[in-house]
C-alpha atoms as a PDB file:
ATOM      1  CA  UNK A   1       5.669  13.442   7.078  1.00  0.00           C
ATOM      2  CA  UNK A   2       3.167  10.621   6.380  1.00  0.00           C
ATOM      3  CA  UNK A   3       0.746  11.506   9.087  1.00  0.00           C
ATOM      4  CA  UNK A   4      -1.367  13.713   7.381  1.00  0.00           C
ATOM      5  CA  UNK A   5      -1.596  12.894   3.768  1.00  0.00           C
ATOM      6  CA  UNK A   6      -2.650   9.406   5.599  1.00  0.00           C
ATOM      7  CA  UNK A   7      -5.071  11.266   6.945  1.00  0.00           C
ATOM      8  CA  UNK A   8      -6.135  12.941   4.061  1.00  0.00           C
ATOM      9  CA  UNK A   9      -6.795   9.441   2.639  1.00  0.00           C
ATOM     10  CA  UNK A  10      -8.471   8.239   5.728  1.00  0.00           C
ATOM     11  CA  UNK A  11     -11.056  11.004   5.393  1.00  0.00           C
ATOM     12  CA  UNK A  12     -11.205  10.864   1.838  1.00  0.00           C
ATOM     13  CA  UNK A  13     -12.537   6.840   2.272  1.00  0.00           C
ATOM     14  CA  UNK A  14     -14.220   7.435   5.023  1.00  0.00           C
ATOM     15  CA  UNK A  15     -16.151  10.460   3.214  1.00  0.00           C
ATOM     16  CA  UNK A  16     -16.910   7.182   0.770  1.00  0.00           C
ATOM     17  CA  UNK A  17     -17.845   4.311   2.433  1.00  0.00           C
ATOM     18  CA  UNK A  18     -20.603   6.512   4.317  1.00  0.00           C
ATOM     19  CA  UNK A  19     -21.834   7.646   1.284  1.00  0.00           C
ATOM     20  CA  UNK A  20     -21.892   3.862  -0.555  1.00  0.00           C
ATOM     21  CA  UNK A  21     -23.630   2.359   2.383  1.00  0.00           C
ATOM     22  CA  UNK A  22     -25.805   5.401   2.966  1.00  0.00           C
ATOM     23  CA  UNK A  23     -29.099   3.358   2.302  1.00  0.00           C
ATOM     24  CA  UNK A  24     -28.246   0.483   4.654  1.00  0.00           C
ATOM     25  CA  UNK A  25     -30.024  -0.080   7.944  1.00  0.00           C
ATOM     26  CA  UNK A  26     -28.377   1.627  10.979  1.00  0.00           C
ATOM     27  CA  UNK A  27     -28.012   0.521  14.331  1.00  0.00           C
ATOM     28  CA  UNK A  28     -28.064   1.806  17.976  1.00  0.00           C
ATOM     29  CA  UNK A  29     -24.810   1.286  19.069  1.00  0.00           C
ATOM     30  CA  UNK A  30     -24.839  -1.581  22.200  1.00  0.00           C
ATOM     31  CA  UNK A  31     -21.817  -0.701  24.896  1.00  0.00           C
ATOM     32  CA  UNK A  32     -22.337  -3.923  26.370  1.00  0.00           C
ATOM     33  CA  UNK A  33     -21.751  -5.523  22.987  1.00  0.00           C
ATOM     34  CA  UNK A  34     -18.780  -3.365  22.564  1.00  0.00           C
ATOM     35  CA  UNK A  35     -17.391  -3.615  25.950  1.00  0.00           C
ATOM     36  CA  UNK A  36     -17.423  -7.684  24.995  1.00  0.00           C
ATOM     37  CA  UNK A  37     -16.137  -7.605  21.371  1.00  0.00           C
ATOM     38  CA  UNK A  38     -13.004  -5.263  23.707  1.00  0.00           C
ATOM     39  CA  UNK A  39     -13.052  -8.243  25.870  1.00  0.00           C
ATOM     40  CA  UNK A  40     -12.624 -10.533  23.165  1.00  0.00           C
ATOM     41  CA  UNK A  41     -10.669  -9.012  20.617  1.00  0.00           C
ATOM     42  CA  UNK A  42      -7.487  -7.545  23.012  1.00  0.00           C
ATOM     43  CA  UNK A  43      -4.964  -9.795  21.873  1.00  0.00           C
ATOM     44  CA  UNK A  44      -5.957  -9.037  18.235  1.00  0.00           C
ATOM     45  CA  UNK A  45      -5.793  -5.404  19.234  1.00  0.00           C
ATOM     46  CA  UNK A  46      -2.084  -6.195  20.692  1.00  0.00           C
ATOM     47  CA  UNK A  47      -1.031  -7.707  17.762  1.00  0.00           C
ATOM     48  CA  UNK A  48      -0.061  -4.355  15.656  1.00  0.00           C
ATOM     49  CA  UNK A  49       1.377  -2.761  18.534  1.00  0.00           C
ATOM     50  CA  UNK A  50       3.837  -5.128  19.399  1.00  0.00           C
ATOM     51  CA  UNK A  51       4.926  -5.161  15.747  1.00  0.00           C
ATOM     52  CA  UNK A  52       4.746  -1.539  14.524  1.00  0.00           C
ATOM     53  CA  UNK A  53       6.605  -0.507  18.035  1.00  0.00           C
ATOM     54  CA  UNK A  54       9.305  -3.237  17.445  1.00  0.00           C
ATOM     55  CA  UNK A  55       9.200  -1.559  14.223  1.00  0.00           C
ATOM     56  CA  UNK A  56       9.802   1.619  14.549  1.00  0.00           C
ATOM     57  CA  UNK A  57      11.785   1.528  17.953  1.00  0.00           C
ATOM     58  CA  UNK A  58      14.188  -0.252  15.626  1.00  0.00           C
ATOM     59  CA  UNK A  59      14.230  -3.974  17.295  1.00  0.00           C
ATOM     60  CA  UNK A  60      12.824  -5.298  14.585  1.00  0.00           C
ATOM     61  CA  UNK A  61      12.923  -5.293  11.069  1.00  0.00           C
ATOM     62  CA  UNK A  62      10.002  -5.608   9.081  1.00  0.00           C
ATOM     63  CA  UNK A  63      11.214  -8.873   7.638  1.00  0.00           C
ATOM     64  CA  UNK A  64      11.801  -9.744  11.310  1.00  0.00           C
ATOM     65  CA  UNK A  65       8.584  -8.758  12.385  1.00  0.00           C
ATOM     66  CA  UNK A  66       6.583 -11.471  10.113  1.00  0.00           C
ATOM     67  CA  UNK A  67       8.439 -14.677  11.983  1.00  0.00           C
ATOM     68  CA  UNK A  68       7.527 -12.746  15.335  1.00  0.00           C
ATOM     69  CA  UNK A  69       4.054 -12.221  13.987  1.00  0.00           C
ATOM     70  CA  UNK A  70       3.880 -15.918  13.178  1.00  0.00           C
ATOM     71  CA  UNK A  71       4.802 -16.736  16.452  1.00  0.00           C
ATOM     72  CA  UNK A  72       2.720 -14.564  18.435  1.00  0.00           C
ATOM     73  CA  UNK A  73      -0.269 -15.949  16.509  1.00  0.00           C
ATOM     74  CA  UNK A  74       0.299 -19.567  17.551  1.00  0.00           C
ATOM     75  CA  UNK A  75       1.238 -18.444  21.076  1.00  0.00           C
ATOM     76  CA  UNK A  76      -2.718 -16.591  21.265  1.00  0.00           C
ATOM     77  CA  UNK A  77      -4.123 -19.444  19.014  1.00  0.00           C
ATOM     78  CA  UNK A  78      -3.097 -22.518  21.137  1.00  0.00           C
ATOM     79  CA  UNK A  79      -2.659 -21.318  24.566  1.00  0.00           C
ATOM     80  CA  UNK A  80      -5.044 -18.437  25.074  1.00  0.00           C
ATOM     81  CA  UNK A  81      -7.740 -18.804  22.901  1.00  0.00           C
ATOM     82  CA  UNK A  82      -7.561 -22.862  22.926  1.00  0.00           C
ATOM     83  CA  UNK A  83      -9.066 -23.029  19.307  1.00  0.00           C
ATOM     84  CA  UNK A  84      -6.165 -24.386  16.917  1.00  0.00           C
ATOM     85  CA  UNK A  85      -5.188 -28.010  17.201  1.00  0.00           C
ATOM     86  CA  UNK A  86      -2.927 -29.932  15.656  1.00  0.00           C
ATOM     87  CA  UNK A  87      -5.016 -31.121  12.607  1.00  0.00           C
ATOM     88  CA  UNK A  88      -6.016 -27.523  11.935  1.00  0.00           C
ATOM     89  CA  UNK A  89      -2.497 -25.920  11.949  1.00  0.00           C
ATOM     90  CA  UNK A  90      -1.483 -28.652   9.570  1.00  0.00           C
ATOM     91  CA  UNK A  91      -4.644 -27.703   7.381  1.00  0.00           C
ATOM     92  CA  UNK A  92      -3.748 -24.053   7.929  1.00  0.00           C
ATOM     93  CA  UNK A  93      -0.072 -24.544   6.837  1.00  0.00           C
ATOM     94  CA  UNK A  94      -1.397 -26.748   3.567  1.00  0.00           C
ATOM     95  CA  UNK A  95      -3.955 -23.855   2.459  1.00  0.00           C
ATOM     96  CA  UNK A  96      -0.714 -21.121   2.890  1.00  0.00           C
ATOM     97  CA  UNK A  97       1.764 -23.219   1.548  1.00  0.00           C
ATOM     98  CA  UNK A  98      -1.127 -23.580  -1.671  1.00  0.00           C
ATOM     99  CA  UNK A  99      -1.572 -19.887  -2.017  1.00  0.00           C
ATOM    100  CA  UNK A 100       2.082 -19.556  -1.938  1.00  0.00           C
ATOM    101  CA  UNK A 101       2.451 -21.612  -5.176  1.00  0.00           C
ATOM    102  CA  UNK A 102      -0.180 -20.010  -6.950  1.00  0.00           C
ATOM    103  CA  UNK A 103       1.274 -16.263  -6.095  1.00  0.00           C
ATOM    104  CA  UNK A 104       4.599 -16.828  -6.622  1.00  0.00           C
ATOM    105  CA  UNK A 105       4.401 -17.523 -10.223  1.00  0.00           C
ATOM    106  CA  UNK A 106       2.503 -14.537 -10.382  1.00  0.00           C
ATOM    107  CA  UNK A 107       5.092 -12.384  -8.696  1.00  0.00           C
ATOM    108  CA  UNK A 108       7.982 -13.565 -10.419  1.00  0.00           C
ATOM    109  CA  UNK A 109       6.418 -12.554 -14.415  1.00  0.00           C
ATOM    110  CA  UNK A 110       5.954  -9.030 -11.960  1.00  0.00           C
ATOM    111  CA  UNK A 111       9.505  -8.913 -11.107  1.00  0.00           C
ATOM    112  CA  UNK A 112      10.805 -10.479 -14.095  1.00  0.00           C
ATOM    113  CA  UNK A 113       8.847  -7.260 -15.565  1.00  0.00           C
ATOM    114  CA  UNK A 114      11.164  -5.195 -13.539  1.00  0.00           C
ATOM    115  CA  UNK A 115      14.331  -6.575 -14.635  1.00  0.00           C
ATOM    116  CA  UNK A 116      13.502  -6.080 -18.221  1.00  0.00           C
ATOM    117  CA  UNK A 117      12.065  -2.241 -17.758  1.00  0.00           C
ATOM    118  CA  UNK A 118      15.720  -1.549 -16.035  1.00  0.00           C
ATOM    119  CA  UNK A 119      17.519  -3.115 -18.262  1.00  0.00           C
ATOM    120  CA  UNK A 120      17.004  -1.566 -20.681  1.00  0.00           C
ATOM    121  CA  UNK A 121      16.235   2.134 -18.850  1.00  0.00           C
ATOM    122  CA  UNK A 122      13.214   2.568 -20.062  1.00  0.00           C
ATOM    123  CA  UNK A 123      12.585   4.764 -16.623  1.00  0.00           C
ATOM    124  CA  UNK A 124      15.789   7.018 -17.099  1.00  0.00           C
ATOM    125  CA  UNK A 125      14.886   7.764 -20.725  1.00  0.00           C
ATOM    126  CA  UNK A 126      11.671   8.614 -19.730  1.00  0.00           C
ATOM    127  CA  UNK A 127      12.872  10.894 -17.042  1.00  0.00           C
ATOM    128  CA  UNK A 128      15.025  12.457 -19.554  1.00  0.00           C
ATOM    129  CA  UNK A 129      11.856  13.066 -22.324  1.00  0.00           C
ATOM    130  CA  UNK A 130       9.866  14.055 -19.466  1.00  0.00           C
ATOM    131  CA  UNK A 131      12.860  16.719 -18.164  1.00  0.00           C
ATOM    132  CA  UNK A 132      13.674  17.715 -21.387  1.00  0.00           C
ATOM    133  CA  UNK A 133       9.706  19.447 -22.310  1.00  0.00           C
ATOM    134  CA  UNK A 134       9.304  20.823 -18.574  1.00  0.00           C
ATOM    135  CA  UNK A 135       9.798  24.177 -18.019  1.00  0.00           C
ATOM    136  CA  UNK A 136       7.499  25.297 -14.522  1.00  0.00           C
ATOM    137  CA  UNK A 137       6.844  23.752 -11.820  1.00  0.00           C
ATOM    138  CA  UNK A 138       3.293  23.168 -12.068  1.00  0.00           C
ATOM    139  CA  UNK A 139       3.985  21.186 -15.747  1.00  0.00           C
ATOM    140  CA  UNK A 140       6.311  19.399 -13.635  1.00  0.00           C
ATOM    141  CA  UNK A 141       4.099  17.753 -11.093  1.00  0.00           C
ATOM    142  CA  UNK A 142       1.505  17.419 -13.367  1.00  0.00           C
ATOM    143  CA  UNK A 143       4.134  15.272 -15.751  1.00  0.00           C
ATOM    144  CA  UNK A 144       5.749  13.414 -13.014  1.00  0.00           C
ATOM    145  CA  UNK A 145       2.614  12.277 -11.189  1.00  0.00           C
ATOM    146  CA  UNK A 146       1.714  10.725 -14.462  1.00  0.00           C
ATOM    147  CA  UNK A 147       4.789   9.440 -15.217  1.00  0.00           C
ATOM    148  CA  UNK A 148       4.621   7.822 -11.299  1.00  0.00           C
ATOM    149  CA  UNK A 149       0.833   6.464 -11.964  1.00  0.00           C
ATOM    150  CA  UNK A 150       2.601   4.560 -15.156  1.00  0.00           C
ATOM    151  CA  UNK A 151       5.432   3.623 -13.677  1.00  0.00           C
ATOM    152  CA  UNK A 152       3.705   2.353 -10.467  1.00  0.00           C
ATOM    153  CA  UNK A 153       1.297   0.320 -12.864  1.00  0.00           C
ATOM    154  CA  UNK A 154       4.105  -2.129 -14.065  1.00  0.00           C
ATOM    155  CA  UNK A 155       7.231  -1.969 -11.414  1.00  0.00           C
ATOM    156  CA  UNK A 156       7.122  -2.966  -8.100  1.00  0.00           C
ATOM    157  CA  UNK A 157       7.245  -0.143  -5.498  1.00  0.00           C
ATOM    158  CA  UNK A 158      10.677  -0.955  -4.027  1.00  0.00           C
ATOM    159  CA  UNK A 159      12.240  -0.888  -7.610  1.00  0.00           C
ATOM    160  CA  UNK A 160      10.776   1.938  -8.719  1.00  0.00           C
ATOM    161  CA  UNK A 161      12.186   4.089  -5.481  1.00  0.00           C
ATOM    162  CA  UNK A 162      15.424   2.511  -6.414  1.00  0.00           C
ATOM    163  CA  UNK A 163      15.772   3.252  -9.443  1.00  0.00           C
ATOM    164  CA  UNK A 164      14.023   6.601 -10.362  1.00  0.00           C
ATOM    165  CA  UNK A 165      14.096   8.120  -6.482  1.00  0.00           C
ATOM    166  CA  UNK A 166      18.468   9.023  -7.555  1.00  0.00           C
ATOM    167  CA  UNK A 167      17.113  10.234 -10.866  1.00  0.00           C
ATOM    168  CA  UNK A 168      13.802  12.421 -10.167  1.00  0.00           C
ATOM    169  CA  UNK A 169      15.172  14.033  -6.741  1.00  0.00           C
ATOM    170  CA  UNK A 170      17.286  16.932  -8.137  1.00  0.00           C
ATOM    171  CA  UNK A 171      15.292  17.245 -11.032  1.00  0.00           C
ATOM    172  CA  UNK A 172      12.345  18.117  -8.074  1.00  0.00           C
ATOM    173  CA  UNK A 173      14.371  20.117  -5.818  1.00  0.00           C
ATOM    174  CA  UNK A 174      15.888  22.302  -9.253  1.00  0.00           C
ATOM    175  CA  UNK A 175      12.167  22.907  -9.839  1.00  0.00           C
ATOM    176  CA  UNK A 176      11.794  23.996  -6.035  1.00  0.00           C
ATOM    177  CA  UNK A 177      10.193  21.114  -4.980  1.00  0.00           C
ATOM    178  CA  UNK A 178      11.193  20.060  -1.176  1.00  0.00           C
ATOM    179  CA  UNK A 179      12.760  16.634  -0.756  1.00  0.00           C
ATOM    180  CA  UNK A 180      10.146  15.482   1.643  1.00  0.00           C
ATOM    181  CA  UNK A 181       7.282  16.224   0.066  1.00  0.00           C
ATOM    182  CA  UNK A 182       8.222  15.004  -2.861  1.00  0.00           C
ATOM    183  CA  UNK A 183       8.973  11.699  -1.054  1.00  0.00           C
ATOM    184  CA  UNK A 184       5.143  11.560   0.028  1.00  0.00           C
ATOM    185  CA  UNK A 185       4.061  11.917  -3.373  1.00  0.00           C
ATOM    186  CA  UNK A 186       5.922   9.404  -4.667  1.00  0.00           C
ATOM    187  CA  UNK A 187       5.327   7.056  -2.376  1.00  0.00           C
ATOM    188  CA  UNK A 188       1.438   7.886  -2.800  1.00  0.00           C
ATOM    189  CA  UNK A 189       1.630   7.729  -6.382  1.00  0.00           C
ATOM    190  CA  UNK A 190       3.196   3.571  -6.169  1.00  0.00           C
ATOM    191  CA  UNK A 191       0.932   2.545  -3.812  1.00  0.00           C
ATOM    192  CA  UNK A 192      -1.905   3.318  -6.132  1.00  0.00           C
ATOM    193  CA  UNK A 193       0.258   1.300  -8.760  1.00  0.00           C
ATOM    194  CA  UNK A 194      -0.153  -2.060  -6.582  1.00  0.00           C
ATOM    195  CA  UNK A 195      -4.201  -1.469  -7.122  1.00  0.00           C
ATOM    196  CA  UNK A 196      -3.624  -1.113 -10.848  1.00  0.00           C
ATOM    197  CA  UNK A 197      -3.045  -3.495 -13.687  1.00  0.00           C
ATOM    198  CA  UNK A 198      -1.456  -5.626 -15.066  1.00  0.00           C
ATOM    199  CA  UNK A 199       1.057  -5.766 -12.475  1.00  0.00           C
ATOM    200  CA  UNK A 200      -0.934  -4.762  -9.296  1.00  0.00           C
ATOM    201  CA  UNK A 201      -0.064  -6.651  -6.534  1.00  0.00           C
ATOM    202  CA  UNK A 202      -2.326  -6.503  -4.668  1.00  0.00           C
ATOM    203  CA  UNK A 203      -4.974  -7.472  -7.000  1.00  0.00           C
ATOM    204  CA  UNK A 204      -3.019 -10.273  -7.626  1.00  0.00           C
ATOM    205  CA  UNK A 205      -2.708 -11.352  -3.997  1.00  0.00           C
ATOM    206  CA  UNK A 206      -6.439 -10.786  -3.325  1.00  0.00           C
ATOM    207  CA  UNK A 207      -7.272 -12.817  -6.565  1.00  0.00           C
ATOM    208  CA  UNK A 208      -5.308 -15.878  -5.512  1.00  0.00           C
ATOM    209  CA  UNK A 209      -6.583 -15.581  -1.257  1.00  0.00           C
ATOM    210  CA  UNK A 210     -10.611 -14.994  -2.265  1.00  0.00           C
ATOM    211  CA  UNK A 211     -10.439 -16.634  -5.563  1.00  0.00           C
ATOM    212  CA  UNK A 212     -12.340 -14.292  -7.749  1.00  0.00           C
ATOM    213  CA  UNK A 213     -11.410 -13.164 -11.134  1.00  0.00           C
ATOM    214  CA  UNK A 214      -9.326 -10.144 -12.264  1.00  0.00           C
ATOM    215  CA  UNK A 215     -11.422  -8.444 -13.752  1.00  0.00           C
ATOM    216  CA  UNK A 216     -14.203  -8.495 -11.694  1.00  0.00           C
ATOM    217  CA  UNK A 217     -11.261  -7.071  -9.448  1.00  0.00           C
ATOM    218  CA  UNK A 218      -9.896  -4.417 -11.458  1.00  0.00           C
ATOM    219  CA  UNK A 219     -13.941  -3.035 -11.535  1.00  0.00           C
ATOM    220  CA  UNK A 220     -14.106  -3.392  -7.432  1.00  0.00           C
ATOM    221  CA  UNK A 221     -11.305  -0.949  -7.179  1.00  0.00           C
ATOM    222  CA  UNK A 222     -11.798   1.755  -9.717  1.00  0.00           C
ATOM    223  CA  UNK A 223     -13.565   3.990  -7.142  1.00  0.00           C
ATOM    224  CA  UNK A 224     -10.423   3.518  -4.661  1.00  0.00           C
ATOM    225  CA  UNK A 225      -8.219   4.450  -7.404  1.00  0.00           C
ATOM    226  CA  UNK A 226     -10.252   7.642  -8.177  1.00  0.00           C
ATOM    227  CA  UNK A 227     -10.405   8.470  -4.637  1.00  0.00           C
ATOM    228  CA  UNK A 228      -6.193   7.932  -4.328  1.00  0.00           C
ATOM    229  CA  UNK A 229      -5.698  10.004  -7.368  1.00  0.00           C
ATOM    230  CA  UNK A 230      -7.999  12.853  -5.696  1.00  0.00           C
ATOM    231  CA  UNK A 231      -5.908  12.547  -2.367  1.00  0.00           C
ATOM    232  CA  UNK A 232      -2.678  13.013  -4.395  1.00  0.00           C
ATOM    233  CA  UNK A 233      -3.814  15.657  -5.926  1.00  0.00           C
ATOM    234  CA  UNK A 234      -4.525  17.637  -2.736  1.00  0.00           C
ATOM    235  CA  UNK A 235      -1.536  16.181  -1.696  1.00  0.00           C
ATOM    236  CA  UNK A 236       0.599  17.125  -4.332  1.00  0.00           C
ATOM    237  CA  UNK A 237      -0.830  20.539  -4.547  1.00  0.00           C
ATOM    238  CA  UNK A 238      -0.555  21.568  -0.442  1.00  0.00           C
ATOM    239  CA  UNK A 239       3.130  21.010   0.814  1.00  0.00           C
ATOM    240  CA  UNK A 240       2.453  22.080   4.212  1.00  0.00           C
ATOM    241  CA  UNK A 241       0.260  18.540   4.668  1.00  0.00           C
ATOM    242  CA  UNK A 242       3.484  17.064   4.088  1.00  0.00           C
ATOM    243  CA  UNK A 243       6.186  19.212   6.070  1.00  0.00           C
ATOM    244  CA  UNK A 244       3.489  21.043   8.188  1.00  0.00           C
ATOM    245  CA  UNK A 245       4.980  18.285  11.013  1.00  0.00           C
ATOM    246  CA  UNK A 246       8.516  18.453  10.869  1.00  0.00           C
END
């Protein structure tokens, strides 16, 4: 059901990035350059295919999948490509272990956050404001997309499924809304949430790994975020991108 509303965003960034960059120099393209970047870059290439198929052939879990990740980096890193040492895996294992103490702080006021909001069901009651002034269809996507953009901008993604995916279902299929699609725009609207403060995470991840300020973040991403809202509209708005493969 994901395919093509991912592909919807694909296009949509695409359609962007060409457009930004418009003005820079182009180049031919060089097949011998390509055929050696190939050359170089097939264990990299690899890499997401022996995790997304372990994945999704179910022999892996996703947790799962980041130890076997780890390990199939060192296995490339010392024995095929010959270019990590000693020294430099204990460097590289300092430098993680470092942005793991500065993130974790970071995610636990994020989470913390979370506990707070469901304690004291501040999504259920408003759910029940937002269900209580609805009365078509179209008010209701309008009202729950930005209920999910608000939501999405202080919960984490796997909390906010939890808790308000039990709630909001029947309330979408009563208003004739088919499970699956309304899966796809949920899920659409919390991913914008982690590139959207306070508690995006993955601002907050990107401002700890390149060490540049939030704000200066938050001002990088605004056209992503427009773009994201534009795909969920279109998504929103045409089911069949969402149930046109099932």
């Amino acid at each position: 059901a994901g395919i093509m509303p991912g592909m919807v965003l694909i296009t949509l960034m695409t359609a962007y990035a060409i457009w930004a960059n418009r003005h820079q120099p182009a180049q031919k393209m060089d097949w011998t350059e390509l055929r050696s970047a190939l050359r170089e870059g097939i264990w990299a290439a690899i890499f997401p295919v022996i995790l997304l198929g372990g994945i999704y052939s179910g022999y892996y879990s996703p947790t799962e999948s980041a130890a076997i990740a780890l390990v199939y980096a060192l296995v490339v890193e010392f024995f095929v490509h010959r270019e990590m040492t000693r020294g430099k895996y204990f460097n590289v294992v300092t430098e993680t272990a470092k942005l793991g103490g500065a993130l974790f702080p970071l995610i636990a006021v994020a989470l913390s956050l979370n506990l707070v909001l469901t304690e004291y069901r501040v999504p259920a009651q408003m759910v029940d404001l937002v269900s209580a002034w609805i009365d078509s269809p179209i008010a209701f996507l309008v009202v729950i997309n930005l209920l999910l953009l608000a939501v999405g901008a202080f919960m984490t993604t796997n909390e906010a499924i939890l808790i308000l995916g039990p709630i909001l279902m029947p309330v979408a299929q009563a208003y004739g809304f088919h499970p699956v699609h309304f899966g796809i725009i949920m899920i659409v609207n919390l991913e914008i949430g982690y590139l959207t403060p306070p508690v995006g995470m993955n601002l907050m991840v990107a401002m700890v790994t390149f060490k540049q300020k939030f704000n200066e973040l938050v001002m990088s991403v605004l056209p992503y975020i427009a773009i994201m809202v534009l795909g969920l509209i279109i998504i929103s708005v045409v089911p069949w991108l969402s149930l046109g493969l099932l």
